[in-house]
Structure formats: structure tokens, C-alpha cells
N, C-alpha and C. Protein backbone atom coordinates (compact mmCIF):
# COMPACT_ATOMS: atom_id res chain seq x y z
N UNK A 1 7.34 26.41 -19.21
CA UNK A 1 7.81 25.12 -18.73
C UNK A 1 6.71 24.42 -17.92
N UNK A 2 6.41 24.91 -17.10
CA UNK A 2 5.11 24.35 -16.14
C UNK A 2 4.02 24.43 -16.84
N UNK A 3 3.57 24.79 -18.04
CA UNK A 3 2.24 24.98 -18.53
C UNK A 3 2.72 23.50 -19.45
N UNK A 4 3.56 23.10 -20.07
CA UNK A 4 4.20 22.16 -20.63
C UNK A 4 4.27 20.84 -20.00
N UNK A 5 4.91 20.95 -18.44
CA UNK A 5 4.58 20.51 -18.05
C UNK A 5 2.99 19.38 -17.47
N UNK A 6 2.11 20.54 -17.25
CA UNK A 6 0.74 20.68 -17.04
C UNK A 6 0.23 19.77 -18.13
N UNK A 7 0.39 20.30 -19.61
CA UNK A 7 0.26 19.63 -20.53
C UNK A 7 0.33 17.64 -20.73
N UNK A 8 1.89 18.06 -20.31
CA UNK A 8 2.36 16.24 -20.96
C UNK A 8 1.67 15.67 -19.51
N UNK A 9 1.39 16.00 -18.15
CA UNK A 9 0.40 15.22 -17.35
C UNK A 9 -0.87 14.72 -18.02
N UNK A 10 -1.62 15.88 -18.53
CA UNK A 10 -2.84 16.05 -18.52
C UNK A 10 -3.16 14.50 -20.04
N UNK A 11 -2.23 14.64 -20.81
CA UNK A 11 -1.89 13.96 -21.72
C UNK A 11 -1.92 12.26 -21.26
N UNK A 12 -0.95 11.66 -20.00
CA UNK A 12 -0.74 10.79 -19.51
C UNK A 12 -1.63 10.40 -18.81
N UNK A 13 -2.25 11.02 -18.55
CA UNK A 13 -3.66 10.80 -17.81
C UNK A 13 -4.74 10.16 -18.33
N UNK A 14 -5.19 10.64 -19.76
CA UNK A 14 -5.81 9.98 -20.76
C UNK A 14 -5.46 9.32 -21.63
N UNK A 15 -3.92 8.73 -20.93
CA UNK A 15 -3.79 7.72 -22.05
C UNK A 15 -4.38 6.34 -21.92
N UNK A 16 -5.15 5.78 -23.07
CA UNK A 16 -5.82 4.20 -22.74
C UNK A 16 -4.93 3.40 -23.11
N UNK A 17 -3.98 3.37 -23.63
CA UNK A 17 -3.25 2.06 -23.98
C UNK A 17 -2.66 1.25 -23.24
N UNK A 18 -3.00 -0.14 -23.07
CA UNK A 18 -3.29 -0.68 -22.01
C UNK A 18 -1.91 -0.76 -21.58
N UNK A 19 -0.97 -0.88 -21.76
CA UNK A 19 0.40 -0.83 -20.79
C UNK A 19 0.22 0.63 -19.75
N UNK A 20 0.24 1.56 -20.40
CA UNK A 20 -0.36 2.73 -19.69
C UNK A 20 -1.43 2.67 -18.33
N UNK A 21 -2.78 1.95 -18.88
CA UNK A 21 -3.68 1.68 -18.02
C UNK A 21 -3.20 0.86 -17.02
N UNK A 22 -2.05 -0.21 -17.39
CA UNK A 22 -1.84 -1.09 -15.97
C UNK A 22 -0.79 -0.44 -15.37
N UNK A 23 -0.07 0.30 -15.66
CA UNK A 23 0.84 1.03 -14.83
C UNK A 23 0.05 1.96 -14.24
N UNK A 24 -0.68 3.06 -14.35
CA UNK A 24 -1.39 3.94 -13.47
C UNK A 24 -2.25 3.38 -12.24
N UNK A 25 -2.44 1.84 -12.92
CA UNK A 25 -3.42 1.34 -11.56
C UNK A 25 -2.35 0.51 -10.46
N UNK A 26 -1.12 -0.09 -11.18
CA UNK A 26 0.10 -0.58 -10.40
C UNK A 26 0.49 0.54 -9.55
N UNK A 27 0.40 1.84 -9.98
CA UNK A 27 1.30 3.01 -9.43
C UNK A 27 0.22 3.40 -7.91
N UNK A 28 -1.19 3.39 -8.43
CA UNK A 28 -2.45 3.62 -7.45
C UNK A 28 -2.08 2.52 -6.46
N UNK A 29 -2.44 0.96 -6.43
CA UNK A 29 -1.95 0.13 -5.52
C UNK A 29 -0.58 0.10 -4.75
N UNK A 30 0.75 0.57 -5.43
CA UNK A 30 1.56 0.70 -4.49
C UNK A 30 1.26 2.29 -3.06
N UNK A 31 0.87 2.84 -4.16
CA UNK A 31 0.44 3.91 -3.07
C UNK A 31 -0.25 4.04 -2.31
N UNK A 32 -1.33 2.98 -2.19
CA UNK A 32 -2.28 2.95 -1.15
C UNK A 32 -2.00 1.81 -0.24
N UNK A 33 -1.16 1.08 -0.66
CA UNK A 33 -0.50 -0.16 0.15
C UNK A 33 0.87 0.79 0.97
N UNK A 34 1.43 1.96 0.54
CA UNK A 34 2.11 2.67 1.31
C UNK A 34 1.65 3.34 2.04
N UNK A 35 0.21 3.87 1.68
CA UNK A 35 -0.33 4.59 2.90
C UNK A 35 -0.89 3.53 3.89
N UNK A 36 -1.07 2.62 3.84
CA UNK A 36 -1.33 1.55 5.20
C UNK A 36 -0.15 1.19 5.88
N UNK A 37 0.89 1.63 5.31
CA UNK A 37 1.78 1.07 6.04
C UNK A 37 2.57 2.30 6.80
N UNK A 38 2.09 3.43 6.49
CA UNK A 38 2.04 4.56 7.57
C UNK A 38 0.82 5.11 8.38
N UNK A 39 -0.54 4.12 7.85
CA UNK A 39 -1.45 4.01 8.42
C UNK A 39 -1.25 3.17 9.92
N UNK A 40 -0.48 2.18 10.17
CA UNK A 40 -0.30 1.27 10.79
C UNK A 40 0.71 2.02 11.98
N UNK A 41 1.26 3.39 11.23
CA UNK A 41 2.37 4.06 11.84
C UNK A 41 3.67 3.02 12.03
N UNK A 42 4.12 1.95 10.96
CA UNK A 42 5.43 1.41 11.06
C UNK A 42 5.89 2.24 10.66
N UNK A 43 6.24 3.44 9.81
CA UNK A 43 7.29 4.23 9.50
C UNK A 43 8.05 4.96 10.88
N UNK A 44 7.22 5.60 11.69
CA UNK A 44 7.51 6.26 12.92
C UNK A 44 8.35 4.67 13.94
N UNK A 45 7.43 3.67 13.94
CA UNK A 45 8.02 2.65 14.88
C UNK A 45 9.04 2.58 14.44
N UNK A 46 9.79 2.09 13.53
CA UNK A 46 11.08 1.95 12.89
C UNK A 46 11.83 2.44 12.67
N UNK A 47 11.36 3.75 12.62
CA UNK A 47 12.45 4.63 12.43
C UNK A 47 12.53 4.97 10.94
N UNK A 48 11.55 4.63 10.22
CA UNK A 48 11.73 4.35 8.93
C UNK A 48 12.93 3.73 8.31
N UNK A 49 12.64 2.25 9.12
CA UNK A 49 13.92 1.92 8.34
C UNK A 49 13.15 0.45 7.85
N UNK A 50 13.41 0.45 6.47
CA UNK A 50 12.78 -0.50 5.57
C UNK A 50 13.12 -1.46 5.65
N UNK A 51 14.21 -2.11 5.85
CA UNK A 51 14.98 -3.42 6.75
C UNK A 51 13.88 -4.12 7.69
N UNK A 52 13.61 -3.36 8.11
CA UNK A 52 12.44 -3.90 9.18
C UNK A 52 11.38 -3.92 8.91
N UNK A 53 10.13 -3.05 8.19
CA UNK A 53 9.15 -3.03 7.34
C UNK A 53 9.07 -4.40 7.15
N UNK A 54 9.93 -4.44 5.73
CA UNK A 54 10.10 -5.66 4.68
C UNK A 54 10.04 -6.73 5.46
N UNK A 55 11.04 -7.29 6.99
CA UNK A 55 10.68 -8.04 7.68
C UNK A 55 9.48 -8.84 8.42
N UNK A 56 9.02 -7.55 8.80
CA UNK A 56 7.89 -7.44 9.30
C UNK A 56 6.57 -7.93 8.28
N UNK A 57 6.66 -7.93 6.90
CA UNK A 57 5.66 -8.02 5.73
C UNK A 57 6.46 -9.62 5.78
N UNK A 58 7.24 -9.96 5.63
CA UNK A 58 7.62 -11.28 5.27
C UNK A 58 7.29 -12.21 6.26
N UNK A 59 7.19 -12.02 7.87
CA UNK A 59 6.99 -12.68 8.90
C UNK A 59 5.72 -12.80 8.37
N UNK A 60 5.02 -11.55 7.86
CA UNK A 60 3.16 -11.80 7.90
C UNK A 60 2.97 -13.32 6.51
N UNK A 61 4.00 -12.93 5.85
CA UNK A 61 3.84 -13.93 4.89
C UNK A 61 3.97 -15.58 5.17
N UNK A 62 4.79 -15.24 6.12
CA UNK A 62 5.42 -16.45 6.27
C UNK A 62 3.95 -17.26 7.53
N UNK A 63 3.30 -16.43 7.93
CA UNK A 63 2.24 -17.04 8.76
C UNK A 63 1.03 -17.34 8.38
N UNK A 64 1.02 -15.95 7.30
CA UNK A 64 -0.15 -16.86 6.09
C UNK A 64 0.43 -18.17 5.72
N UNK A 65 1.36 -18.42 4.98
CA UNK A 65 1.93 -20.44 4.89
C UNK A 65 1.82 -21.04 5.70
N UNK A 66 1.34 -20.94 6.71
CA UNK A 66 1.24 -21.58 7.68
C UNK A 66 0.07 -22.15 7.85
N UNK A 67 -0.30 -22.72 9.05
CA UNK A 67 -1.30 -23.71 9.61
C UNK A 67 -2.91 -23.04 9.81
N UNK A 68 -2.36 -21.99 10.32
CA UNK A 68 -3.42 -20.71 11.06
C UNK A 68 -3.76 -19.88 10.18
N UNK A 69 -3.47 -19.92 8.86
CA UNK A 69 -3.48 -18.88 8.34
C UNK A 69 -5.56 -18.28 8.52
N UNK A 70 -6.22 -19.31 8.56
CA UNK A 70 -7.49 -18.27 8.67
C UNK A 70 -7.67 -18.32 9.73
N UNK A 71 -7.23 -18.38 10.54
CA UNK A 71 -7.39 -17.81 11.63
C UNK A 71 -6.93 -15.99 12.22
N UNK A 72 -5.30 -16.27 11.39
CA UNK A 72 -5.18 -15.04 11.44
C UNK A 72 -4.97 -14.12 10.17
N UNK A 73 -5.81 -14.55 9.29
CA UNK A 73 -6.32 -13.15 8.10
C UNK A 73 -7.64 -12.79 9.25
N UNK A 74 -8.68 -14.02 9.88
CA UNK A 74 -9.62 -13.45 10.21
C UNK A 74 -9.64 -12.14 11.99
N UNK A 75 -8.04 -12.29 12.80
CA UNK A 75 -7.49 -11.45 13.55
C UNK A 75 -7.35 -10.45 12.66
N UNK A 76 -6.23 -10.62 12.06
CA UNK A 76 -5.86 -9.48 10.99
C UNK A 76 -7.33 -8.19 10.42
N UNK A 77 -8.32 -9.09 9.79
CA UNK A 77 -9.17 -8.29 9.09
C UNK A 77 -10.04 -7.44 10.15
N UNK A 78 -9.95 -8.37 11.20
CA UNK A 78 -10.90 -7.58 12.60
C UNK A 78 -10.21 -6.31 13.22
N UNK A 79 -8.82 -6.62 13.22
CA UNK A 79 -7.68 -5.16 13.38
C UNK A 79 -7.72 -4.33 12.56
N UNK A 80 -7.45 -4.33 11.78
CA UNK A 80 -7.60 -3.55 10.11
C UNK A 80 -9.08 -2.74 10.18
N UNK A 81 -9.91 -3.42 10.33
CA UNK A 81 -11.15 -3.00 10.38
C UNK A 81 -11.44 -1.74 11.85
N UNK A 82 -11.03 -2.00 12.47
CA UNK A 82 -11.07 -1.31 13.77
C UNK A 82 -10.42 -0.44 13.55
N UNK A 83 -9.15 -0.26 12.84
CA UNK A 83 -8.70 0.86 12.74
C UNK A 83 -8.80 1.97 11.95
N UNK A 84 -9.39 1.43 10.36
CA UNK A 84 -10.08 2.36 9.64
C UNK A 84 -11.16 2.93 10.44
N UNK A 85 -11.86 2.29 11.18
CA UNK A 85 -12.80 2.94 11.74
C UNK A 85 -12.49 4.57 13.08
N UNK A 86 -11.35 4.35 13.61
CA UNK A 86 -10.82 4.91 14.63
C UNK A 86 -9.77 5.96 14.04
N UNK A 87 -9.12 5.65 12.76
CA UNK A 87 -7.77 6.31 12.59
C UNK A 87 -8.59 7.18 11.34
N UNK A 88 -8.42 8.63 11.51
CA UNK A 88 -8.53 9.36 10.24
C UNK A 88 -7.88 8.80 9.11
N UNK A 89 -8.82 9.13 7.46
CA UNK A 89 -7.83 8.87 6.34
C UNK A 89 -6.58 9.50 6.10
């Protein structure tokens, strides 16, 4: 079963057909957009409760539409930046 397993991975892995190819890289981006967002440690603040997350991502959205917005991607990118630098991967 697990060698079978092992198999039909190893299989999916090399598959090129491009529906394939954009789902493995869709699947890569949600996951690394989830690890920033326990990078940021909102899971612990919240309690992990996604109600609030999602909020919290929509307020950011809603300030990019806004007036300031380069002002604060250019806050934003200076935070972000500071913290990769400080916070283990």
C-alpha cells in the first residue's frame, strides 16, 4: 500500500500537463502565504480563529484602496523585511 502509494506521488510529481503544473504551483503559493501568516504568529493571536485572520487580510485590502496605499505597502515591506531578517524560517 505505501510503496503504491510512494508510487502514484512520485508519478504526480512529474506530471507536465499544464493543469497539473498550475495546480502544484497554486498549491506551493497557498502554502507559503500560510506560512506567513503563522510567520506573523496571527494563528496564536487569534486563537486560530479564521473569522479574524480573513478580517484582518480584508482591512489590509481595504487600505491598499485607499489613498495611502504606497505609503503603506512601503511600511508594510519595511516590517516584513525586518522580520524575515529576525524571525527563523
Amino acid at each position: 500500500m505505501q510503496a503504491s502509494n510512494r508510487l502514484q506521488a512520485k508519478r504526480a510529481r512529474h506530471d507536465t500537463r499544464e493543469w497539473q503544473v498550475k495546480r502544484r504551483e497554486r498549491t506551493r503559493q497557498l502554502i507559503e502565504l500560510g506560512g506567513l501568516v503563522a510567520k506573523a504568529d496571527l494563528i496564536e493571536l487569534t486563537g486560530d480563529d479564521r473569522a479574524v485572520i480573513l478580517g484582518l487580510l480584508v482591512e489590509a485590502g481595504a487600505k491598499l484602496r485607499g489613498e495611502g496605499r504606497e505609503q503603506q505597502l512601503l511600511l508594510w515591506r519595511r516590517r516584513g523585511k525586518r522580520t524575515f531578517e529576525v524571525t527563523p524560517a
